[in-house]
N, C-alpha and C. Protein backbone atom coordinates (compact mmCIF):
# COMPACT_ATOMS: atom_id res chain seq x y z
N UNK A 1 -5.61 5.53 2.26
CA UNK A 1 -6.40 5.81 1.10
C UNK A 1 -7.51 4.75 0.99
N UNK A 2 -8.33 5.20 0.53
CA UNK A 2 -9.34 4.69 0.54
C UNK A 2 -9.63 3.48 -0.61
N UNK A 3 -10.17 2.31 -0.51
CA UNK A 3 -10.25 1.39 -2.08
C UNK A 3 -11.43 2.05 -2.97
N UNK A 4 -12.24 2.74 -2.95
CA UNK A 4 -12.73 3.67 -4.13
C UNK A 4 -12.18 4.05 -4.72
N UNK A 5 -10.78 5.26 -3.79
CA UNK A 5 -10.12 5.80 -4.48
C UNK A 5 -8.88 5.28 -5.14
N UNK A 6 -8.59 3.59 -4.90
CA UNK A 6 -7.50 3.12 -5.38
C UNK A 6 -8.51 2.87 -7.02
N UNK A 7 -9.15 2.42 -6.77
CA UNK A 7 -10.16 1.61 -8.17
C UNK A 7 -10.03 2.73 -9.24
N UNK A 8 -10.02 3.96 -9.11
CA UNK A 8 -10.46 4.88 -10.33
C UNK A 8 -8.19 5.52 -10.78
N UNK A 9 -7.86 4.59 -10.15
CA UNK A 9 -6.34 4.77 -10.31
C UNK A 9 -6.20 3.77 -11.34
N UNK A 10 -4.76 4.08 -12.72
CA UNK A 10 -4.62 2.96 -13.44
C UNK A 10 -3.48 2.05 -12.45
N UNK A 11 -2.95 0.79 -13.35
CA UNK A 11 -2.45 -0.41 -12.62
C UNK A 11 -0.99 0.83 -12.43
N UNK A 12 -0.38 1.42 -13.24
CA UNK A 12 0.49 1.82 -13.11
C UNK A 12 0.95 3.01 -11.97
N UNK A 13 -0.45 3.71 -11.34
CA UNK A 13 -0.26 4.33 -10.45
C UNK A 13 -0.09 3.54 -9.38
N UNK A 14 -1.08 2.60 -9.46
CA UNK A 14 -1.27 1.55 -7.80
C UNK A 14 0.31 1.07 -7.66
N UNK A 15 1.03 0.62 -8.69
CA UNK A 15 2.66 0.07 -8.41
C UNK A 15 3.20 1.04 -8.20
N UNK A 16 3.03 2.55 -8.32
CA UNK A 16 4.09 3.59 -7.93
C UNK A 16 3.16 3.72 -6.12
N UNK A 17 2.25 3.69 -6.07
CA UNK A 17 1.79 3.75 -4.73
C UNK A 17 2.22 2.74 -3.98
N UNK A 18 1.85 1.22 -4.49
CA UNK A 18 2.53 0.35 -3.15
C UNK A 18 4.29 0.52 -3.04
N UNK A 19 4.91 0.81 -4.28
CA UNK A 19 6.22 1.08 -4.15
C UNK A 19 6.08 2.60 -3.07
N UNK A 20 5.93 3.21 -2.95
CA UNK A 20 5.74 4.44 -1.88
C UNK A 20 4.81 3.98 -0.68
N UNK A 21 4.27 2.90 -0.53
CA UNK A 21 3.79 2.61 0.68
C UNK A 21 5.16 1.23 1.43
N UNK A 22 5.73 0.59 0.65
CA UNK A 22 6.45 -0.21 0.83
C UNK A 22 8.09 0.51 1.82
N UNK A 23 8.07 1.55 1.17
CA UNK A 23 9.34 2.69 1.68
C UNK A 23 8.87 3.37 2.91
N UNK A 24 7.57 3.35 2.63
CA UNK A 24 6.89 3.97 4.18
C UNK A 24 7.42 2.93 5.21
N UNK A 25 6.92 1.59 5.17
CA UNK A 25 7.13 0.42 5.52
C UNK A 25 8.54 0.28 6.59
N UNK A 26 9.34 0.24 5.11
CA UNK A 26 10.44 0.22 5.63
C UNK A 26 11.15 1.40 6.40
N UNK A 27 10.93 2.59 6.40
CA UNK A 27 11.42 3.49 6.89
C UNK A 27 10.69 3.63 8.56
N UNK A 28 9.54 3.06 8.56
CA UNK A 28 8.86 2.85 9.79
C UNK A 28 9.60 1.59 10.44
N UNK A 29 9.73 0.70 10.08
CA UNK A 29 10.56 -0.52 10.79
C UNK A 29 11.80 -0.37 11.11
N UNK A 30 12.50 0.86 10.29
CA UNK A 30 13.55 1.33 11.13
C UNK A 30 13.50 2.25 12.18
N UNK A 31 12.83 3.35 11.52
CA UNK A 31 12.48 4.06 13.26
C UNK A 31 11.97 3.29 14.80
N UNK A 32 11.60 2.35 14.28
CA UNK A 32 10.94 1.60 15.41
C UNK A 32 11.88 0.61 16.30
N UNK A 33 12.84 0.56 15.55
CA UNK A 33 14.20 -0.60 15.81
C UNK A 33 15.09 0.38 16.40
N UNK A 34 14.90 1.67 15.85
CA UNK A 34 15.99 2.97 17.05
C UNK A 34 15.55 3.41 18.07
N UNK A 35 14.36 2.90 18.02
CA UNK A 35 13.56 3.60 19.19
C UNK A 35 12.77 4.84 19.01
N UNK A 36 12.51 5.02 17.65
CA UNK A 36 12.33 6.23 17.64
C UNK A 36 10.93 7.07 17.02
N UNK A 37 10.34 5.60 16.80
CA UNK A 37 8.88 5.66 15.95
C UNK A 37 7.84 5.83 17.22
N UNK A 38 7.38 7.13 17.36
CA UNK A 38 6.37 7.64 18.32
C UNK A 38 4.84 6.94 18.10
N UNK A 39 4.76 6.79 16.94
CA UNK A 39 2.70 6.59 16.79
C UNK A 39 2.91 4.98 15.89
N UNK A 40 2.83 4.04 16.90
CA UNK A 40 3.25 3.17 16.38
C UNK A 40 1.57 2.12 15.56
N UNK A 41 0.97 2.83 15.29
CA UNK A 41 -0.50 2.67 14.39
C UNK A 41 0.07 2.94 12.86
N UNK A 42 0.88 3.89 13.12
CA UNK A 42 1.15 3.85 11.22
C UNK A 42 1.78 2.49 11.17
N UNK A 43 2.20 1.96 11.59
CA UNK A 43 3.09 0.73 10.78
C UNK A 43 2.21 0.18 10.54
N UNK A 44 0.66 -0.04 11.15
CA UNK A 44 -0.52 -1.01 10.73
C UNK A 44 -0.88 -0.41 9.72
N UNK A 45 -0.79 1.01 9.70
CA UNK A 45 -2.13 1.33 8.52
C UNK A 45 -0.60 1.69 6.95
N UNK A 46 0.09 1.16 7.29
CA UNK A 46 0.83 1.29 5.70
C UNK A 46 0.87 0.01 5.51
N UNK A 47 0.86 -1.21 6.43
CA UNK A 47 0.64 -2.64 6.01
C UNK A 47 -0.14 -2.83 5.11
N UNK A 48 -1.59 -2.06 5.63
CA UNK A 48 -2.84 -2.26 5.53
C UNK A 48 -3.04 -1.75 4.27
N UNK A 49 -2.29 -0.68 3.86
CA UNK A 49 -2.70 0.37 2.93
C UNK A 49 -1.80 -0.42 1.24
N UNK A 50 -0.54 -1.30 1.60
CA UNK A 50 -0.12 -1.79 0.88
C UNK A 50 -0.70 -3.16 0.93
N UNK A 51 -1.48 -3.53 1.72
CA UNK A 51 -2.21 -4.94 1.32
C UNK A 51 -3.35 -4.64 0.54
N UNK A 52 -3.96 -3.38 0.70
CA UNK A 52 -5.42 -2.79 -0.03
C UNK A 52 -4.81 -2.73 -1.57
N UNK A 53 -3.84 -1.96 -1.68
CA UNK A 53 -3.26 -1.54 -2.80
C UNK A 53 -3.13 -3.35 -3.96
N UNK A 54 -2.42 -4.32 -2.93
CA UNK A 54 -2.31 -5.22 -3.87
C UNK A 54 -3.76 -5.96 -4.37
N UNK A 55 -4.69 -6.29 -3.21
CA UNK A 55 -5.83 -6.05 -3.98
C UNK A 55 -6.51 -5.87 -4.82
N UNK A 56 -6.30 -4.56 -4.68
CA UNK A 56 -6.83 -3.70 -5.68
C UNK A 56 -6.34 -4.01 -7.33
N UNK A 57 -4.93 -4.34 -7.16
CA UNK A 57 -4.35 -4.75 -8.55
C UNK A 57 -4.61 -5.76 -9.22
N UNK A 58 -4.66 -6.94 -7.78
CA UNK A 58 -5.24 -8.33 -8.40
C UNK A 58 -6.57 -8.49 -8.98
N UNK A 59 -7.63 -7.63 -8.43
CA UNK A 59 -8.65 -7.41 -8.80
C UNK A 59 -8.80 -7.07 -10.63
N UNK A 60 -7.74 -5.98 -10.45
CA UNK A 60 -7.92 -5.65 -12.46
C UNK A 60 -7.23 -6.70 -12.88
N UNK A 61 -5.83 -7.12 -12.61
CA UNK A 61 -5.67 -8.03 -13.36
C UNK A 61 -6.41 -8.60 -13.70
N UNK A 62 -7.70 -9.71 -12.63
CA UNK A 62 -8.74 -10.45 -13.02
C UNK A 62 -10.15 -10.21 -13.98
N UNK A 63 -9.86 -8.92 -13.83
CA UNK A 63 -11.14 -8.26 -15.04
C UNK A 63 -10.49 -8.09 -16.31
N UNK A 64 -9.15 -8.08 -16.33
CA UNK A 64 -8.67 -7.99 -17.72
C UNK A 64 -8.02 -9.22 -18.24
N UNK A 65 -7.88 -10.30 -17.27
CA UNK A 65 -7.60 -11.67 -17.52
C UNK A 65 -9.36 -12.19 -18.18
N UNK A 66 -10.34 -11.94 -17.65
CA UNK A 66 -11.64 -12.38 -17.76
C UNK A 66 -12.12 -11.35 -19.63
N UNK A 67 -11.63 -10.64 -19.77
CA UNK A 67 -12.17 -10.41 -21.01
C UNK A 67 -11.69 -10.56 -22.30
């Protein structure tokens, strides 16, 4: 997902998203430990997608810490 489209999300969606990118996570680190995770690029891009996500949160926090 894209960070445009995280920004027009409230804080409360982004925590149900990194919580659903975090399960991605983990459910990928197990397939991968059985041998059994074929496209091994998703494990980067749900890292990636839950590092964007926190971002994204820290970011509002700081606009709503700042006003």
């Amino acid at each position: 997902m894209k960070a445009n489209e995280l920004r027009d999300k409230t804080p409360d969606e982004l925590r149900e998203e990194l919580a659903n990118l975090k399960k991605e996570q983990f459910n990928l680190r197990f397939q991968a430990a059985t041998n059994q995770l074929e496209n091994t690029a998703q494990m980067r891009a749900a890292r990636r997608g839950a590092a964007r996500v926190k971002t994204i949160l820290n970011q509002k926090a700081a606009e709503a810490a700042a006003e």
